[in-house]
N, C-alpha and C. Protein backbone atom coordinates (compact mmCIF):
# COMPACT_ATOMS: atom_id res chain seq x y z
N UNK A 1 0.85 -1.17 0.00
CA UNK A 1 0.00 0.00 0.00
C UNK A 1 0.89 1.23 0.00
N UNK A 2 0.32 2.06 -0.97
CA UNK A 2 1.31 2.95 -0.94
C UNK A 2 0.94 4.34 0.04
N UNK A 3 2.00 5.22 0.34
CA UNK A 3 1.50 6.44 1.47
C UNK A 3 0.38 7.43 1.53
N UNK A 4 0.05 7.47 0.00
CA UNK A 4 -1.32 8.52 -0.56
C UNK A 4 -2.27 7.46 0.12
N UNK A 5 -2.76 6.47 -0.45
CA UNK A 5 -3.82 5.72 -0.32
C UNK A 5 -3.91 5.44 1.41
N UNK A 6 -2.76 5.25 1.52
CA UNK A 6 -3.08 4.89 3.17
C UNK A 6 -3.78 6.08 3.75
N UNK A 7 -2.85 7.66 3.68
CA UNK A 7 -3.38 8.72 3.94
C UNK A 7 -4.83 8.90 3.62
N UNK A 8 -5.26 8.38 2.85
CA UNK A 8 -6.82 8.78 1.94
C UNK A 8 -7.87 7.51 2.55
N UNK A 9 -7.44 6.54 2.91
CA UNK A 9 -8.07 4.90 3.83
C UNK A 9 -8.10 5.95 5.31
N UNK A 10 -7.03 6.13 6.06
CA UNK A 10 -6.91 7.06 7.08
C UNK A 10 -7.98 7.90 7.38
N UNK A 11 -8.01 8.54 6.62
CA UNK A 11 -8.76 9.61 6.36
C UNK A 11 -10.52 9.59 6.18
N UNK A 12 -10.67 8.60 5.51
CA UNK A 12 -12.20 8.23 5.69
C UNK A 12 -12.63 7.54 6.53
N UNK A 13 -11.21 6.48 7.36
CA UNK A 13 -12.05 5.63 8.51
C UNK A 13 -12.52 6.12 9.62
N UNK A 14 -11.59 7.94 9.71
CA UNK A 14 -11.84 8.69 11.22
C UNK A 14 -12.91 9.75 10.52
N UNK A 15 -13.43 10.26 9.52
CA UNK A 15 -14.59 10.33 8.96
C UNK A 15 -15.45 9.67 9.39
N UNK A 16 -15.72 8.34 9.14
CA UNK A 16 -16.42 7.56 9.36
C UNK A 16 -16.88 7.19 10.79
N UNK A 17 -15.31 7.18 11.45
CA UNK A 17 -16.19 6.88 13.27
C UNK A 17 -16.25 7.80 13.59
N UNK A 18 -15.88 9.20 13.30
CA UNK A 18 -16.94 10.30 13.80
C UNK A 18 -17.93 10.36 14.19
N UNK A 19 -18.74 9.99 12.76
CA UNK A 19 -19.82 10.16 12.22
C UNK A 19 -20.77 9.40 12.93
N UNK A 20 -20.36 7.89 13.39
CA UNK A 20 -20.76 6.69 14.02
C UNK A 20 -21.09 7.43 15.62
N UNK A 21 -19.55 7.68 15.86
CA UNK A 21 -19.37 8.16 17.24
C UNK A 21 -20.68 9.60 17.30
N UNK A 22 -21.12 10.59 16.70
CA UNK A 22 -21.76 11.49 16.44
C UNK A 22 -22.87 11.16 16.75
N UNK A 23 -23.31 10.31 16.08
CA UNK A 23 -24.64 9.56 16.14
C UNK A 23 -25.42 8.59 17.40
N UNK A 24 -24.41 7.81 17.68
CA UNK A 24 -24.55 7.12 18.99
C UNK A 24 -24.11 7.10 20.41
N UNK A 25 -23.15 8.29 21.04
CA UNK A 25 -22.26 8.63 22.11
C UNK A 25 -22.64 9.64 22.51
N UNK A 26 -22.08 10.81 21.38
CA UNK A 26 -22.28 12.17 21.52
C UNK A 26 -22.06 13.15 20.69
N UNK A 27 -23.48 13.83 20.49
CA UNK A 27 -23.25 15.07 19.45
C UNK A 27 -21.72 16.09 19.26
N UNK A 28 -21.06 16.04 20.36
CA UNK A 28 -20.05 16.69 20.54
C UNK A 28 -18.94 16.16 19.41
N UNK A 29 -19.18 14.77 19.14
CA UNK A 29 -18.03 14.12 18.03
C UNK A 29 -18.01 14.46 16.96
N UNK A 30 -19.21 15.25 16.52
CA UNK A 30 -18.82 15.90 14.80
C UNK A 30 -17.86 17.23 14.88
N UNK A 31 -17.23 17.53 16.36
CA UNK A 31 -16.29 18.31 15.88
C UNK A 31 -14.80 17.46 15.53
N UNK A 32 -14.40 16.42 15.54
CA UNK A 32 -14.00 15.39 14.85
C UNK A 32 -14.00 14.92 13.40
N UNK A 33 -15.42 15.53 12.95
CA UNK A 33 -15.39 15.61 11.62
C UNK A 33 -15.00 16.29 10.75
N UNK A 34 -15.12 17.96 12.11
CA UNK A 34 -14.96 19.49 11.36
C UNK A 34 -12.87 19.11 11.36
N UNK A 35 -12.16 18.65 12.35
CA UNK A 35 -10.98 18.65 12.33
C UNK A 35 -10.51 17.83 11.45
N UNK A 36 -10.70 16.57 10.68
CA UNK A 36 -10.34 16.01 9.70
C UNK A 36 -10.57 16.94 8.22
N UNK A 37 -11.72 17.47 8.30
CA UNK A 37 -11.66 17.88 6.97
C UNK A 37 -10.92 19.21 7.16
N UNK A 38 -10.80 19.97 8.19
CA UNK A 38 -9.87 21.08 8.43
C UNK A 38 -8.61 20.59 7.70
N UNK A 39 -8.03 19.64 8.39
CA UNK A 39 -6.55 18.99 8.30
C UNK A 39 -6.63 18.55 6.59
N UNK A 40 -7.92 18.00 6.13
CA UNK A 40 -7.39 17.76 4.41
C UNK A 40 -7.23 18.89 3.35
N UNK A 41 -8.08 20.09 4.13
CA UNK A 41 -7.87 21.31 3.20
C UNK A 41 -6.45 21.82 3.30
N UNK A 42 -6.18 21.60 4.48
CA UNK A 42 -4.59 22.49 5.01
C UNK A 42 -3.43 21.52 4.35
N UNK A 43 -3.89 20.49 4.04
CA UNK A 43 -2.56 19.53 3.69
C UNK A 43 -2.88 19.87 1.94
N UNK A 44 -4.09 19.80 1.39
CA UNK A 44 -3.95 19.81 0.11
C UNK A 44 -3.22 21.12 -0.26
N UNK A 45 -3.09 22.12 0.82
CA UNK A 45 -2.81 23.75 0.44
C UNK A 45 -1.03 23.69 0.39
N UNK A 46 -1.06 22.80 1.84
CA UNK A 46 0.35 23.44 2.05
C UNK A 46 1.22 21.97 1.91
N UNK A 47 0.43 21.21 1.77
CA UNK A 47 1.73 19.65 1.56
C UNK A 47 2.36 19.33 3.08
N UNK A 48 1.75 19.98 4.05
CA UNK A 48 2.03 19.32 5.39
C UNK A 48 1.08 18.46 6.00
N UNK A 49 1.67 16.85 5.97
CA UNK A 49 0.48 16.15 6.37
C UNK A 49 0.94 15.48 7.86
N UNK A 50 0.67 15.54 8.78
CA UNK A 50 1.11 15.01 10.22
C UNK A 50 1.09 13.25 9.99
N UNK A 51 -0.50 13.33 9.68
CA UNK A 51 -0.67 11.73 9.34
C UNK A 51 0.28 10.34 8.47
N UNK A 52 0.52 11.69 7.30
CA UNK A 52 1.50 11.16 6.24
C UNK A 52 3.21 10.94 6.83
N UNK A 53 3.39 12.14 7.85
CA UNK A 53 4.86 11.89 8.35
C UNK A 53 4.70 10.40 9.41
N UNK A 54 4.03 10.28 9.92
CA UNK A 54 3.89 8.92 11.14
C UNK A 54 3.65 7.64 10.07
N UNK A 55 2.90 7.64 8.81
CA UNK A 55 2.97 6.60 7.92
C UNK A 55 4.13 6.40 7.31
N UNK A 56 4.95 7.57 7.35
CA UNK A 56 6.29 7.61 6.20
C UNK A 56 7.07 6.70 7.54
N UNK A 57 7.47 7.41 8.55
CA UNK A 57 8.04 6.90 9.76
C UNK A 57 7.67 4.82 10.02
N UNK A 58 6.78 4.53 9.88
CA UNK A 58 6.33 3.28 9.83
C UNK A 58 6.72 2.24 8.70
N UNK A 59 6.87 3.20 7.64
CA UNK A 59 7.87 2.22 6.69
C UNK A 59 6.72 2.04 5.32
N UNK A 60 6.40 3.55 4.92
CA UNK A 60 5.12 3.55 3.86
C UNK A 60 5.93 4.73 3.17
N UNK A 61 6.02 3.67 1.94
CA UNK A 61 6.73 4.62 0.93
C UNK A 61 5.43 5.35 -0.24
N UNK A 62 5.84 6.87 -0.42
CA UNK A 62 4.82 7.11 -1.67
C UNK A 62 5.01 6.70 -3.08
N UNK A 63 3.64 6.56 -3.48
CA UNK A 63 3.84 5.95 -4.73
C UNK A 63 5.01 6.53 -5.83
N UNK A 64 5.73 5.60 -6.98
CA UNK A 64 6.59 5.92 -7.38
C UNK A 64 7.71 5.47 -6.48
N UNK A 65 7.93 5.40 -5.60
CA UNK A 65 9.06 5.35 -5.15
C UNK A 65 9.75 3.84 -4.96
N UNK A 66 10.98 3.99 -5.35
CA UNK A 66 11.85 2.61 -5.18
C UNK A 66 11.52 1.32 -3.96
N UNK A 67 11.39 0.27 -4.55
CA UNK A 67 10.68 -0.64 -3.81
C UNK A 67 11.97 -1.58 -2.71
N UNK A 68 13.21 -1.18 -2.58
CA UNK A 68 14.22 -1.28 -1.94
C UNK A 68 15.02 0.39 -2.82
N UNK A 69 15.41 1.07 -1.48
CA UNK A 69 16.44 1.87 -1.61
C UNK A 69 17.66 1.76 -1.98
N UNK A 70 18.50 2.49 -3.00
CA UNK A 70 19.96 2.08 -3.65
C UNK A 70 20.74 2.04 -2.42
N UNK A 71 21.80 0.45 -2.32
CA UNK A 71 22.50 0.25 -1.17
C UNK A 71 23.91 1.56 -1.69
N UNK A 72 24.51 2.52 -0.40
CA UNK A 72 25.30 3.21 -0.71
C UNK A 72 26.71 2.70 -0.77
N UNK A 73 27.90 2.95 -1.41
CA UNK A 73 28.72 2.40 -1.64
C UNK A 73 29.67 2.26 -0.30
N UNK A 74 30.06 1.00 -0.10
CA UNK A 74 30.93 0.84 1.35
C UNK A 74 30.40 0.68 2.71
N UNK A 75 28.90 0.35 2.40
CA UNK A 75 27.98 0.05 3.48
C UNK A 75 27.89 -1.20 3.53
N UNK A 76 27.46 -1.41 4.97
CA UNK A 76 28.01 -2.82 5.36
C UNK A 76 26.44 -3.26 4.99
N UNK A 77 26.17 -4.32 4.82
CA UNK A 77 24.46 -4.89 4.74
C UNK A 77 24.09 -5.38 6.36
N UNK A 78 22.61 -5.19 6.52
CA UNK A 78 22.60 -6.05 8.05
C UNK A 78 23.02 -7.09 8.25
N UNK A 79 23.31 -7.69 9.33
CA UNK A 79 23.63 -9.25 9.68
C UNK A 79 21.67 -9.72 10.00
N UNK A 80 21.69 -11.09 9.46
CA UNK A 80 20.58 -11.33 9.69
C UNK A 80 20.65 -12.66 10.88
């Protein structure tokens, strides 16, 4: 899976239990809804995604990108 799609899966599942949570807990949870879509306007504007840095950190590469990284020259490989 690549880092967009995860970001965009992400993104609709806390949409989604908002919405759940909104409905059955407490009215108070659709401000949960207002902060996700806050956060997708601000990332489509400015390319800062919080979500996307903790997926990158986890080992989610974006699409396009090399499916093993070029080993650098004189680097040792792990011991397995």
């Amino acid at each position: 899976m690549t880092l967009e799609r995860a970001v965009t899966l992400f993104a609709g599942f806390m949409v989604l239990l908002s919405l759940a949570l909104t409905r059955w807990v407490n009215p108070a949870w659709v401000w949960l809804t207002v902060f996700v879509g806050f956060n997708l306007m601000q990332s489509s504007i400015t390319g800062f995604c919080p979500a996307a840095m903790v997926m990158r950190r986890l080992g989610l590469r974006p699409a396009g990108a090399p499916a093993n990284p070029p080993v650098q020259a004189g680097a040792v490989p792990p011991r397995l």
